[in-house]
C-alpha atoms as a PDB file:
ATOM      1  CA  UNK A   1    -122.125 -11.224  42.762  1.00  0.00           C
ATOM      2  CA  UNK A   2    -119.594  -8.360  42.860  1.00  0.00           C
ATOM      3  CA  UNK A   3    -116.156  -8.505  42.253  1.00  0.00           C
ATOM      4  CA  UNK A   4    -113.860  -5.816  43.472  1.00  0.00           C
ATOM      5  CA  UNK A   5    -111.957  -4.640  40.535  1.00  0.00           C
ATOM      6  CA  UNK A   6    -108.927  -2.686  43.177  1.00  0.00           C
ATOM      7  CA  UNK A   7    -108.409  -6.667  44.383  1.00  0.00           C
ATOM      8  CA  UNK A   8    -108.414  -7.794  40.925  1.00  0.00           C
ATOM      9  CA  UNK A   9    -105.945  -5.360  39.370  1.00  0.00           C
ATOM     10  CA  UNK A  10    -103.305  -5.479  42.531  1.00  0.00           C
ATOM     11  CA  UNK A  11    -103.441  -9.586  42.937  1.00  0.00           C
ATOM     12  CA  UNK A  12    -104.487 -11.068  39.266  1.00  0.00           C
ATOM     13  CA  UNK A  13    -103.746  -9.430  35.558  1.00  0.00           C
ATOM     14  CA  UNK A  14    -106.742 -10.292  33.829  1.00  0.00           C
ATOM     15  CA  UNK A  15    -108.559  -8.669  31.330  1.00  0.00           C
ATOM     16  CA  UNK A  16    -111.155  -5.888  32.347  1.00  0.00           C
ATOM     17  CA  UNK A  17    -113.878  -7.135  29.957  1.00  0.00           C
ATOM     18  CA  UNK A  18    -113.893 -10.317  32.206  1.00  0.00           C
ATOM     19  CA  UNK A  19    -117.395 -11.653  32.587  1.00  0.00           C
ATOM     20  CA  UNK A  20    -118.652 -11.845  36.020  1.00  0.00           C
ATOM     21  CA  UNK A  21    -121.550 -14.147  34.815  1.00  0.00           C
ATOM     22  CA  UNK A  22    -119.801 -17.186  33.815  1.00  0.00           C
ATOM     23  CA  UNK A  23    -118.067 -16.653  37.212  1.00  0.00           C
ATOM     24  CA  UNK A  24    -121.515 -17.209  38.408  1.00  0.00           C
ATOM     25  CA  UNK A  25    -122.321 -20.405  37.161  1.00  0.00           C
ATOM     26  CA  UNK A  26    -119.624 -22.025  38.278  1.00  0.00           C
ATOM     27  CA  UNK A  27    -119.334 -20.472  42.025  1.00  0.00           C
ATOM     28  CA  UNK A  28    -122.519 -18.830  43.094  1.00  0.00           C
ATOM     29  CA  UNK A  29    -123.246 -16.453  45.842  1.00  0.00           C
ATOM     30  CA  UNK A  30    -118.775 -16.698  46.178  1.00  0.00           C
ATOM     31  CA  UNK A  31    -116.133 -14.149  45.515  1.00  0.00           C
ATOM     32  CA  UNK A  32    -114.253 -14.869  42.610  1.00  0.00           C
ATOM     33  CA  UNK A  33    -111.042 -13.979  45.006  1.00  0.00           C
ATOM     34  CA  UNK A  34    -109.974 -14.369  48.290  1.00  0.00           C
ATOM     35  CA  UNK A  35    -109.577 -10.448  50.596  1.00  0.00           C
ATOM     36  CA  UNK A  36    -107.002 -11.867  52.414  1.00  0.00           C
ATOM     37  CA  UNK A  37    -104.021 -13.702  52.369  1.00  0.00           C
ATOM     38  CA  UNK A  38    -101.974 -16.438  54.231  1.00  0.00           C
ATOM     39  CA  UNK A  39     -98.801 -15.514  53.326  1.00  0.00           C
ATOM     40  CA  UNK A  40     -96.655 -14.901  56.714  1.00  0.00           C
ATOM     41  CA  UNK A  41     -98.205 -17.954  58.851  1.00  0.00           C
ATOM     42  CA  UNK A  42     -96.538 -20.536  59.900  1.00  0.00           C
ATOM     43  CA  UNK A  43     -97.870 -24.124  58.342  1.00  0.00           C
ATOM     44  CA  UNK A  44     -96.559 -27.395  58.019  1.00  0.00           C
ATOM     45  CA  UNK A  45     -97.585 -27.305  54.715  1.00  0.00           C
ATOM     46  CA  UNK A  46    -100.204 -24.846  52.967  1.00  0.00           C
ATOM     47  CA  UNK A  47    -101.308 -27.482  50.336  1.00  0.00           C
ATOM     48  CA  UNK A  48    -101.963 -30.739  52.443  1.00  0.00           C
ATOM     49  CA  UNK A  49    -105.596 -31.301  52.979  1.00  0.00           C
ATOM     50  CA  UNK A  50    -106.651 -32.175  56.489  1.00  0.00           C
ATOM     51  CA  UNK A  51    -110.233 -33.356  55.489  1.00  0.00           C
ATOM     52  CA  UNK A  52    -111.656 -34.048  52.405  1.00  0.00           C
ATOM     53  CA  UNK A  53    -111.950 -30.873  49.931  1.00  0.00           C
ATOM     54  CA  UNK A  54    -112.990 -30.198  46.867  1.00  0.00           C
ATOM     55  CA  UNK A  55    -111.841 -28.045  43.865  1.00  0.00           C
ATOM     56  CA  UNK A  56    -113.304 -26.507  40.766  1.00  0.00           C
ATOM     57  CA  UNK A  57    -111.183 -26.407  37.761  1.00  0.00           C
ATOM     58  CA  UNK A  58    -112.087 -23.918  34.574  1.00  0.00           C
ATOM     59  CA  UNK A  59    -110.409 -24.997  32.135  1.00  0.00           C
ATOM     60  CA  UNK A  60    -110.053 -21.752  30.628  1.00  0.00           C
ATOM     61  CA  UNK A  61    -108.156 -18.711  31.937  1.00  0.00           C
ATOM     62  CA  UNK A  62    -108.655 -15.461  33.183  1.00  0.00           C
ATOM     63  CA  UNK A  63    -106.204 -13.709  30.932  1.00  0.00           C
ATOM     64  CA  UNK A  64    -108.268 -12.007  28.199  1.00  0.00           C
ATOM     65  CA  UNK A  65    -110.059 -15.478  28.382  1.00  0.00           C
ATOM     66  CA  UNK A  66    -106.700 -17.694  26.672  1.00  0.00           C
ATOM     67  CA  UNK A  67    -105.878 -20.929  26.594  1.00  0.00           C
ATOM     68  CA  UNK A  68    -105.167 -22.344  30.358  1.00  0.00           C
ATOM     69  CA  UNK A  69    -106.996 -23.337  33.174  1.00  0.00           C
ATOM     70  CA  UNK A  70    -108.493 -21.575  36.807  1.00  0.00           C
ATOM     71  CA  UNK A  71    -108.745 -23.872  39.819  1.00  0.00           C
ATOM     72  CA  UNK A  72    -111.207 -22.665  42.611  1.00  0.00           C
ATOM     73  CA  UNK A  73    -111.518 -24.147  46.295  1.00  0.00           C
ATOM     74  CA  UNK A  74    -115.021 -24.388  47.801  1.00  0.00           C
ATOM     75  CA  UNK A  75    -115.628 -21.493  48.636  1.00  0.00           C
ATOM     76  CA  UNK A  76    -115.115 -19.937  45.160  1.00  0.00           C
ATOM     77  CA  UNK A  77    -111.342 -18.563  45.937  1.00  0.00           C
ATOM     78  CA  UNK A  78    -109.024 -18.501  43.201  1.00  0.00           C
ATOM     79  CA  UNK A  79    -106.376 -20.744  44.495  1.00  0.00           C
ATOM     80  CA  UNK A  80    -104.725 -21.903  41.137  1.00  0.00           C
ATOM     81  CA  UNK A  81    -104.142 -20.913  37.301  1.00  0.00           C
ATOM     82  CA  UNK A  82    -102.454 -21.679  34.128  1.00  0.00           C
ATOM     83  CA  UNK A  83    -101.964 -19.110  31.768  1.00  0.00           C
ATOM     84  CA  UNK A  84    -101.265 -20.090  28.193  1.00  0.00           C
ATOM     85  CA  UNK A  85    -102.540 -17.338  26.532  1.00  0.00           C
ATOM     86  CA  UNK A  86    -102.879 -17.870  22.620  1.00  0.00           C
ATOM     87  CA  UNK A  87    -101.357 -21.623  22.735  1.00  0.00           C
ATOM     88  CA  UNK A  88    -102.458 -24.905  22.783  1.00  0.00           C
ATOM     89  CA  UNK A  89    -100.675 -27.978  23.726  1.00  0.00           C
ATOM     90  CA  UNK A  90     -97.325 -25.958  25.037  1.00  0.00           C
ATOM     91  CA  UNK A  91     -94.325 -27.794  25.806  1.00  0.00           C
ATOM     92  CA  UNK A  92     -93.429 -26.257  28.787  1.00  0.00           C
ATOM     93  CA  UNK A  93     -96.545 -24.940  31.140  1.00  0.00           C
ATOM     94  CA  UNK A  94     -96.683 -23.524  35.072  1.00  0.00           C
ATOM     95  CA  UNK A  95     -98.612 -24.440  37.598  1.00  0.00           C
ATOM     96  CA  UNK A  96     -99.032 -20.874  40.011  1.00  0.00           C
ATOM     97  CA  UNK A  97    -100.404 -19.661  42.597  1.00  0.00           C
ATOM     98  CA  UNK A  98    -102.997 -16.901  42.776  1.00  0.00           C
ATOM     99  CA  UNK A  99    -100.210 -14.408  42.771  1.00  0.00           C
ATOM    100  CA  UNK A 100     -98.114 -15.768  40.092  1.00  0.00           C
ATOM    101  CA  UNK A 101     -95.404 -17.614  42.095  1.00  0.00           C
ATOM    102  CA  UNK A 102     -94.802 -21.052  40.017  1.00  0.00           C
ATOM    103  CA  UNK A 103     -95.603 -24.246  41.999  1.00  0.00           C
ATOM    104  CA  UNK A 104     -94.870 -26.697  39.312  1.00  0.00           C
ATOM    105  CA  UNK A 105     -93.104 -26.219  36.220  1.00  0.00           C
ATOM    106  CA  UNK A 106     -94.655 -28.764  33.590  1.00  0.00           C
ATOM    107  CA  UNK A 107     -92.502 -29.845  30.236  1.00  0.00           C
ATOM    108  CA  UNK A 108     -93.489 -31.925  27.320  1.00  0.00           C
ATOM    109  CA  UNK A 109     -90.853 -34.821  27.033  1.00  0.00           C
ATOM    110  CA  UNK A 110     -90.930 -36.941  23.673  1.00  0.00           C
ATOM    111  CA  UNK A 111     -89.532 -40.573  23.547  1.00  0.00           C
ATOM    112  CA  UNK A 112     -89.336 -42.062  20.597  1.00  0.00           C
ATOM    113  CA  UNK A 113     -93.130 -42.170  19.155  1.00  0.00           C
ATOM    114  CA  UNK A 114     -94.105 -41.660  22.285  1.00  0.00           C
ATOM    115  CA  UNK A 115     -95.053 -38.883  24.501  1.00  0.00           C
ATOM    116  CA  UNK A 116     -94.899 -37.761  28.348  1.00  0.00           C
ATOM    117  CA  UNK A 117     -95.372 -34.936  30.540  1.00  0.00           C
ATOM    118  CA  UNK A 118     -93.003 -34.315  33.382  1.00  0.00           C
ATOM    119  CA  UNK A 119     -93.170 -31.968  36.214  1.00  0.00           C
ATOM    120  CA  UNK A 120     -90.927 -30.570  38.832  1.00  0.00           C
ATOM    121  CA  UNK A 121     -91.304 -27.590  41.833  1.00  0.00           C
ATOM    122  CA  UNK A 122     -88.555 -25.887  43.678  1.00  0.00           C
ATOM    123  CA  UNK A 123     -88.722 -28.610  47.006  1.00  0.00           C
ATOM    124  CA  UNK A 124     -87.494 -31.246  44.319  1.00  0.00           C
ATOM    125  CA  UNK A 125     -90.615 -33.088  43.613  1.00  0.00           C
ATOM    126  CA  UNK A 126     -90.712 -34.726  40.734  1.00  0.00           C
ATOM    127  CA  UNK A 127     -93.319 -36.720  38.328  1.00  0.00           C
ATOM    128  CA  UNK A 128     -94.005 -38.508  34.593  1.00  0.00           C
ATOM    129  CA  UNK A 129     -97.195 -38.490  33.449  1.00  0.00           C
ATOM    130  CA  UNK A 130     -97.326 -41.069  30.532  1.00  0.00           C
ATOM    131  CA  UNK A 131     -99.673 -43.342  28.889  1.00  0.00           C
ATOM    132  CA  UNK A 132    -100.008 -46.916  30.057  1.00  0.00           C
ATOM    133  CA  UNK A 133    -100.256 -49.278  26.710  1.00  0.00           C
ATOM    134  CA  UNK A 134    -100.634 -52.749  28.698  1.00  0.00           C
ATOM    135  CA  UNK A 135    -104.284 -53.878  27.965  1.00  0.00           C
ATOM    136  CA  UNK A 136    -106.253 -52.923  31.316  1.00  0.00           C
ATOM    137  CA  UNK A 137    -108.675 -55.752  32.946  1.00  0.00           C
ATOM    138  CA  UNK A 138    -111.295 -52.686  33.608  1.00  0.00           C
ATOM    139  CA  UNK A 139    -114.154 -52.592  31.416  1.00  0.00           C
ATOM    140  CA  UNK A 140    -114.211 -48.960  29.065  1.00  0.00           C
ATOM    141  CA  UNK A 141    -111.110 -47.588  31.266  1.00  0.00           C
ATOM    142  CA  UNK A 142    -108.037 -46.825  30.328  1.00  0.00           C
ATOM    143  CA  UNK A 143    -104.778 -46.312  32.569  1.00  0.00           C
ATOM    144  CA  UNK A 144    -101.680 -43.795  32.493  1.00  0.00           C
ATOM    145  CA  UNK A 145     -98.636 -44.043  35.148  1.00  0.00           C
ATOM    146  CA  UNK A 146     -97.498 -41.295  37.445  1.00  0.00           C
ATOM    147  CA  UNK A 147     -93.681 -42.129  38.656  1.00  0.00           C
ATOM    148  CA  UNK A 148     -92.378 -40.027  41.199  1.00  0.00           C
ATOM    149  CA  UNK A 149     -88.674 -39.124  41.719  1.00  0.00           C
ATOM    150  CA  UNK A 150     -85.353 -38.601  39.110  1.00  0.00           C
ATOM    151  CA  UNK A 151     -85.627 -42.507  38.754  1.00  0.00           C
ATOM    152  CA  UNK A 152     -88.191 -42.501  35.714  1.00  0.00           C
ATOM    153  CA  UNK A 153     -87.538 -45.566  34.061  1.00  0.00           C
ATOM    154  CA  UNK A 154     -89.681 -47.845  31.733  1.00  0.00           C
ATOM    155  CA  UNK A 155     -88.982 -51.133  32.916  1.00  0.00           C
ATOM    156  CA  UNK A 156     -91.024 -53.088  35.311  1.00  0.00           C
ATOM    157  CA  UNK A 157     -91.321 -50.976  38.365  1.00  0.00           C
ATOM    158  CA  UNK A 158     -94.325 -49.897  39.470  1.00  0.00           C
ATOM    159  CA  UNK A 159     -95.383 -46.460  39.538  1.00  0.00           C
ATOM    160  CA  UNK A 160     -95.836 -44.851  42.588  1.00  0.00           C
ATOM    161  CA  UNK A 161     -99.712 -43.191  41.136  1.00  0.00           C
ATOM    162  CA  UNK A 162    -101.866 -44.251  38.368  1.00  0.00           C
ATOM    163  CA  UNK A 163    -104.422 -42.370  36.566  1.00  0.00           C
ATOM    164  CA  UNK A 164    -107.624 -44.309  35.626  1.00  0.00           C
ATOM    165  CA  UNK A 165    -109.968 -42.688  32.860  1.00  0.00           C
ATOM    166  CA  UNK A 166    -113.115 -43.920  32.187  1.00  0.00           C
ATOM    167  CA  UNK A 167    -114.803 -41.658  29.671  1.00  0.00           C
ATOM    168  CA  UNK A 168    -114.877 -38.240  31.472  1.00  0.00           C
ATOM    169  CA  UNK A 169    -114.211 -39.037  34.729  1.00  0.00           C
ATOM    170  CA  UNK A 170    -111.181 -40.249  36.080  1.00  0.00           C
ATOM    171  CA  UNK A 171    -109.152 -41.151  38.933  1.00  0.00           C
ATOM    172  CA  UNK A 172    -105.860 -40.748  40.450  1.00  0.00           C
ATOM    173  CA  UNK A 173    -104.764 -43.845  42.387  1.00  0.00           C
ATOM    174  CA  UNK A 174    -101.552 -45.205  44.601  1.00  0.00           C
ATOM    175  CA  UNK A 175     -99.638 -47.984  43.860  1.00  0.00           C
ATOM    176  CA  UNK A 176    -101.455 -49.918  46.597  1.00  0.00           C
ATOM    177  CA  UNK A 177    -105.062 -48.311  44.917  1.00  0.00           C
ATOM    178  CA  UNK A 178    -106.113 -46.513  47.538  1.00  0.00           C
ATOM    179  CA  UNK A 179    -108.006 -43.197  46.243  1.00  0.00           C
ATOM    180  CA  UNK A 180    -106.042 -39.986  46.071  1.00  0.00           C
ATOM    181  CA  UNK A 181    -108.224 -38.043  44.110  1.00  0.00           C
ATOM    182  CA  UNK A 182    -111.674 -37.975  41.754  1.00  0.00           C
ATOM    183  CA  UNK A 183    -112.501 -35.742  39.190  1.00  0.00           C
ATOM    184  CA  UNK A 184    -115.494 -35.813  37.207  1.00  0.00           C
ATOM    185  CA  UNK A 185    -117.772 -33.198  35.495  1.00  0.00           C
ATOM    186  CA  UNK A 186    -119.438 -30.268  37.853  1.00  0.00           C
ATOM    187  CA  UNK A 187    -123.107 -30.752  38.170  1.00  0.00           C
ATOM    188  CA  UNK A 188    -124.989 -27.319  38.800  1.00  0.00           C
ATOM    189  CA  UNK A 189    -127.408 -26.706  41.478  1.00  0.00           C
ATOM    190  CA  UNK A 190    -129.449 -25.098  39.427  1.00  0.00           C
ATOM    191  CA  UNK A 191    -131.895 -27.699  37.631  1.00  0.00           C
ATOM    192  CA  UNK A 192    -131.450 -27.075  33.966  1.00  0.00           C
ATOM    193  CA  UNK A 193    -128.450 -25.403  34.002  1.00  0.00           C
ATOM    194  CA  UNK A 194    -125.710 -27.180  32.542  1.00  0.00           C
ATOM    195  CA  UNK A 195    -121.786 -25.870  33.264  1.00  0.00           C
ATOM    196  CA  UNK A 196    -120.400 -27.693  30.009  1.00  0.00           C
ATOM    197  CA  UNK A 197    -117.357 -29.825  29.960  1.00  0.00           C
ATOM    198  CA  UNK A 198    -115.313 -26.958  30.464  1.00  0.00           C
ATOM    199  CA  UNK A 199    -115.988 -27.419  34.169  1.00  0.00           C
ATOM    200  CA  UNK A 200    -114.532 -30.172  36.323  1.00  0.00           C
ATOM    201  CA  UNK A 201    -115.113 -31.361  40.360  1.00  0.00           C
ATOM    202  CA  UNK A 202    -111.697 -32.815  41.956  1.00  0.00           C
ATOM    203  CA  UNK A 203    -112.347 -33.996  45.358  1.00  0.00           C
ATOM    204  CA  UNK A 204    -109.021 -34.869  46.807  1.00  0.00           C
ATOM    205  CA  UNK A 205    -108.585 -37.297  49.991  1.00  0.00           C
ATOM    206  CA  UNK A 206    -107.398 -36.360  53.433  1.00  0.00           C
ATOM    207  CA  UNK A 207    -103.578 -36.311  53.603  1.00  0.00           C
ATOM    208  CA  UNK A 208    -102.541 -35.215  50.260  1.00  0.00           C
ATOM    209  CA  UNK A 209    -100.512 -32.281  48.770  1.00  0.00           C
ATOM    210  CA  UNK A 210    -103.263 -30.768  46.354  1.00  0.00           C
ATOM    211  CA  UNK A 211    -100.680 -28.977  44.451  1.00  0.00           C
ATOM    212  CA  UNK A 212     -99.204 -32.406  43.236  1.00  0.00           C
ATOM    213  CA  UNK A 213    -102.751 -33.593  42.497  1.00  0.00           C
ATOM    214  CA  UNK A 214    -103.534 -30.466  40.578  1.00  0.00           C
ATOM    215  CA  UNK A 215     -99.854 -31.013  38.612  1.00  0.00           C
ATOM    216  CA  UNK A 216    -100.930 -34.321  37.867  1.00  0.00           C
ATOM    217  CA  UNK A 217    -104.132 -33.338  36.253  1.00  0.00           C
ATOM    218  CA  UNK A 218    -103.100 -30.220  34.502  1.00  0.00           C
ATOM    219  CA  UNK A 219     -99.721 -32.968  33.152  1.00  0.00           C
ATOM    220  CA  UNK A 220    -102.455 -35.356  32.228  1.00  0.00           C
ATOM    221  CA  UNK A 221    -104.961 -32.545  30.356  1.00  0.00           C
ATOM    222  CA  UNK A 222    -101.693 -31.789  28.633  1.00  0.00           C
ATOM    223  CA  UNK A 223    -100.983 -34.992  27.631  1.00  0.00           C
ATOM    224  CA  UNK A 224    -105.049 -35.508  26.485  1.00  0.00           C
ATOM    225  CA  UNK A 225    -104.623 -32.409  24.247  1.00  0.00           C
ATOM    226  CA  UNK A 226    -107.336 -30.882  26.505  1.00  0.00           C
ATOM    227  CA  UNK A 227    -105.294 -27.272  27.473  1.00  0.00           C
END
């Protein structure tokens, strides 16, 4: 694979001694960044999927190889990043774009003994990610709520996602449980070649803004103590 270090100097401030060969591993026989942009069309909305599509996340970032995350579509294109640089478990982390504009600001809120991760963009959307503690029917799963809007209570309403983790994988659920989004541990094509569990396969549903689903799951790595 070649990368073309003029593309990667103008769009993305990483570090030179990058290594293409990780890159690899994850996305063969795909660039590592998109030639050309969309920026100028006119969309409804640039993040809503229209089929099914799938995502890549990295949780590690490009920046001299720091603390963060790099989220790929499928066809290897950098789409999103988090760049954390020498910190862990930040309390206030951005969600960009391949060019650095910030999609979703995400800050670490404390109540009481307890802990939450909220996140905002500039259209006013607005989420809590926070762990659910009532005892969950599901065998080896456990549960954490995603309300939506500036009314983030912690009485009985219901929240408008959930998160359901069972071991490594987990999903991101509705309030009427209809699937918005699965993400489990990339599998190689390669036979033998494992990607670690530093690599992660979101497949988000038809209909949904990706860049909320990939807020929710950065919120939720944050609140795991996994970025």
């Amino acid at each position: 694979m070649q990368i073309n270090s003029r593309t990667i100097e103008t769009k993305v401030p990483i570090n030179r001694t990058f290594s293409a060969k990780n890159m690899v591993k994850i996305h063969p026989d795909d660039k590592a960044f998109p030639e050309d942009s969309d920026v100028g069309k006119d969309k409804v909305s640039p993040y809503l999927t229209t089929d099914k599509e799938s995502f890549t996340i990295w949780m590690r970032s490009l920046v001299f190889h720091s603390k963060g995350c790099t989220v790929y579509d499928s066809k290897g294109s950098l789409i999103y990043r988090v760049d954390n640089y020498n910190s862990k478990s930040c309390s206030e982390v951005y969600l960009m774009d391949l060019y650095g504009k910030v999609l979703f600001t995400l800050r670490q809120k404390k109540l009481r003994l307890f802990k939450s991760w909220e996140g905002y963009n500039s259209t006013g959307t607005r989420f809590r990610v926070s762990k659910n503690f009532k005892i969950s029917s599901r065998d080896s799963s456990s549960s954490y709520n995603v309300v939506m809007g500036s009314r983030q209570t912690d009485g009985d309403q219901p929240s408008c996602y959930k998160i359901v983790n069972r071991r490594s994988d987990f999903t991101i659920e509705d309030g009427s449980g209809r699937l918005m989004a699965q993400v489990q541990k990339k599998q190689s094509d390669i036979k033998g070649l494992d990607l670690g569990k530093d690599v992660l396969t979101t497949m988000v549903e038809p209909q949904v803004d990706h860049s909320l689903i990939m807020g929710i799951v950065i919120a939720y790595s944050l609140l795991k103590c996994k970025l």
